[in-house]
Protein backbone atom coordinates (compact mmCIF):
# COMPACT_ATOMS: atom_id res chain seq x y z
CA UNK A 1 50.61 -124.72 59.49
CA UNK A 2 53.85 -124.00 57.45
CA UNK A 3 51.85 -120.88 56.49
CA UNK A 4 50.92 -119.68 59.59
CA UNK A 5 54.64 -120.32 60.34
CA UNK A 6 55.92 -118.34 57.72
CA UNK A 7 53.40 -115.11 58.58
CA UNK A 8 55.32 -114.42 61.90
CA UNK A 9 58.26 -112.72 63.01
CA UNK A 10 60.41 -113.09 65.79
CA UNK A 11 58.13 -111.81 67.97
CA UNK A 12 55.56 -113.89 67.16
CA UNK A 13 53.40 -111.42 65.13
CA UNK A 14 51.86 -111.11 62.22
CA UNK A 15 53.45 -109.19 59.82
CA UNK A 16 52.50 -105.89 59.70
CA UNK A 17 51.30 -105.76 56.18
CA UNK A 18 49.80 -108.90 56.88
CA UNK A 19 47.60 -107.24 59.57
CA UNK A 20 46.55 -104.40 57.13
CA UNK A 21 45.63 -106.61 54.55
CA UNK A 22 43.39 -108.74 56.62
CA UNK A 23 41.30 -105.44 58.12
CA UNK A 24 40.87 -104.33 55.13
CA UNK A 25 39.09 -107.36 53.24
CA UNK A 26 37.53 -107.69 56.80
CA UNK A 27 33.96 -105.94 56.76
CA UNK A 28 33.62 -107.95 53.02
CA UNK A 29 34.10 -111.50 54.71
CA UNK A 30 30.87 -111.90 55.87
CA UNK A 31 28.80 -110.65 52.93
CA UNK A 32 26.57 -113.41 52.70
CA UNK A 33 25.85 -113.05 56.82
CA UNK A 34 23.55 -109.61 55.54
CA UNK A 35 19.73 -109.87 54.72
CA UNK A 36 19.80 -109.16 51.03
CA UNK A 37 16.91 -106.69 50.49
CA UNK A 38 14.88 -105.29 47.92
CA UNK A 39 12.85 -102.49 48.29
CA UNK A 40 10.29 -101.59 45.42
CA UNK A 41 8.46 -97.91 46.16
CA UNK A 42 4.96 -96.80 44.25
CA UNK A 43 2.48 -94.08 44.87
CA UNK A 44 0.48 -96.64 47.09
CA UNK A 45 3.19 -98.45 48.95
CA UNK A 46 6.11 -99.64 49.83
CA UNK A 47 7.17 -103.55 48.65
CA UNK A 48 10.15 -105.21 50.88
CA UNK A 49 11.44 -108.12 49.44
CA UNK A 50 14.03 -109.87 51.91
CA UNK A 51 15.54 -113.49 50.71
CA UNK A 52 16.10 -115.62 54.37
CA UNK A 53 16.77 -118.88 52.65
CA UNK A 54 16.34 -121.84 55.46
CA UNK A 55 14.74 -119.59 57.94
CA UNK A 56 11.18 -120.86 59.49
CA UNK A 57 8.74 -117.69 59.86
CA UNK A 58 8.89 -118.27 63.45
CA UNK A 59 12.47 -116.97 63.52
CA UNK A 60 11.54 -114.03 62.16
CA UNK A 61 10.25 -110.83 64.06
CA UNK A 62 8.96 -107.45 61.73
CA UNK A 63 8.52 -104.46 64.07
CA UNK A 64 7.45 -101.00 62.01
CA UNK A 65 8.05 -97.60 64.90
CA UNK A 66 8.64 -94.33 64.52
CA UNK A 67 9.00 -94.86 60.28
CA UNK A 68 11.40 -97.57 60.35
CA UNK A 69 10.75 -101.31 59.48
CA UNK A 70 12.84 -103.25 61.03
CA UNK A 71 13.75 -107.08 60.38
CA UNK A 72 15.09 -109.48 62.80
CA UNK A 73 16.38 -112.95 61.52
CA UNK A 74 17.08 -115.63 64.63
CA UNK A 75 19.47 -118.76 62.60
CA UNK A 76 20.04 -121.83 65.13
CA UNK A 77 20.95 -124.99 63.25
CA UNK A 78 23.66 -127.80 63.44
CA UNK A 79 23.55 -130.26 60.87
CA UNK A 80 25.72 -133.70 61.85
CA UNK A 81 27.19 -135.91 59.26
CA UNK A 82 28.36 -138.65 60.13
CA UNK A 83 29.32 -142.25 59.03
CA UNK A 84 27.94 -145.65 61.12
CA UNK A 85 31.76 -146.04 61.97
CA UNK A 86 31.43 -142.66 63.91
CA UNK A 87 33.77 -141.12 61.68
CA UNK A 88 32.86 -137.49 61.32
CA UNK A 89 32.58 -136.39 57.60
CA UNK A 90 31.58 -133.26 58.42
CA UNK A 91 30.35 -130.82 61.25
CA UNK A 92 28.74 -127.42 60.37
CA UNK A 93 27.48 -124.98 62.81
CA UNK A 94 25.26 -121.84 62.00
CA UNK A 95 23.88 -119.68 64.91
CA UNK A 96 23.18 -115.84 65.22
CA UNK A 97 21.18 -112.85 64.67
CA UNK A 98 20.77 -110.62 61.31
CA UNK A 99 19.01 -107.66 61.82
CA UNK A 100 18.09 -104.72 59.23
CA UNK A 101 15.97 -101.59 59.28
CA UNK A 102 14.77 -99.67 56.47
CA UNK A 103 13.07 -95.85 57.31
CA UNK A 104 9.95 -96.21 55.24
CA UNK A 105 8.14 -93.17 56.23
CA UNK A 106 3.94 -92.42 55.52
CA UNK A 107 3.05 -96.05 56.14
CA UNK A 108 -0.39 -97.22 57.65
CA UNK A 109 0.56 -99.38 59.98
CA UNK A 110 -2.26 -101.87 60.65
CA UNK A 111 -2.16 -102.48 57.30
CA UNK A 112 1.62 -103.98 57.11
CA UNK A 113 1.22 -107.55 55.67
CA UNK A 114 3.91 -110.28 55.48
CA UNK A 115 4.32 -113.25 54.02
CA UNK A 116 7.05 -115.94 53.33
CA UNK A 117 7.38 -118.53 50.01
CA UNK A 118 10.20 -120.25 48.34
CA UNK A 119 13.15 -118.36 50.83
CA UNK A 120 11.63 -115.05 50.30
CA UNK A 121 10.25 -112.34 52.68
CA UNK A 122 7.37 -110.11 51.14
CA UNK A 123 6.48 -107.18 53.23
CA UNK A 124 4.01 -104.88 51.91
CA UNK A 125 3.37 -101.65 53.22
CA UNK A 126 0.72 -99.00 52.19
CA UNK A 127 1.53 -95.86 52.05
CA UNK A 128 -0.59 -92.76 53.76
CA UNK A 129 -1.14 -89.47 52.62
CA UNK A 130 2.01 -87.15 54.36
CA UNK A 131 0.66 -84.09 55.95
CA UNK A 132 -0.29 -81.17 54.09
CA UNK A 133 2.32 -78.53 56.32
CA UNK A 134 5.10 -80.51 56.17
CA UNK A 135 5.82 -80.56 59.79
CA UNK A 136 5.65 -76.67 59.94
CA UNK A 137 4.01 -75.12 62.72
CA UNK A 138 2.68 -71.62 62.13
CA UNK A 139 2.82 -68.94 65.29
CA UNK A 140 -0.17 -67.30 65.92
C-alpha cells in the first residue's frame, strides 16, 4: 500500500513517468498467455507444433480457410486450496481464449491431421502442387 501511496500526486494520479513505464512493458506482461508455435516447412508439408500444456483436446478447435490455419485454445479452470479449517491457502483462477493463425498456403485440406501428446499440438499438413500460372490470367 505505502507504494501505491507513494506513486500518486496530489491529484491522485499516477505519475506520469510512471504511466509510460507501465505501457511500455505492457504488451510483454502476458507473454506466457500466447500459443508458443513451431512451424517446420518441407517439400511435402507443412509441420505445426503448438505446446497447450493442461489443455484437454476438446478445448481445442483447428479450422484451415482460405490458406490460413487457425488455432483456437478455450482455458476454464479454478483450482481451490484449501485447509479443513477453511482457511484459504490459495485461490487461482485461469479462464480465456488464445487464438493464432498461421497462412500456410498449397495445403490439401482433407488431409490435415492432428494430434495431441505430452502438452503438445502436432498438426500436419500436406502440401499440394501450386498452380502452374501463378494466378495469371491470360486475355484472349
Amino acid at each position: 500500500m505505502a507504494n501505491t501511496l507513494m506513486n500518486r500526486n496530489d491529484f491522485g494520479m499516477l505519475d506520469p513517468f510512471e504511466r509510460m513505464a507501465r505501457s511500455f512493458w505492457a504488451p510483454l506482461e502476458n507473454m506466457d498467455q500466447v500459443l508458443k508455435t513451431d512451424i517446420n516447412e518441407t517439400d511435402d508439408q507443412y509441420q505445426v507444433k503448438v505446446d497447450v500444456p493442461g489443455i484437454d483436446k476438446q478445448d481445442v478447435k483447428l479450422d484451415y480457410r482460405d490458406n490460413v490455419l487457425s488455432i483456437k485454445v478455450q482455458k476454464d479452470s479454478f483450482v481451490d486450496h484449501e485447509d479443513q479449517d477453511q482457511n484459504i491457502v490459495m485461490n487461482e483462477r485461469h479462464t480465456g481464449t488464445l487464438q493464432r493463425q498461421y497462412m500456410l498456403p498449397n495445403v490439401a485440406a482433407n488431409k490435415i491431421t492432428a494430434s495431441q501428446a505430452d502438452g503438445v499440438l502436432t498438426i500436419t499438413l500436406p502440401k499440394t502442387q501450386p498452380s502452374a500460372n501463378d494466378g495469371q490470367i491470360e486475355i484472349q
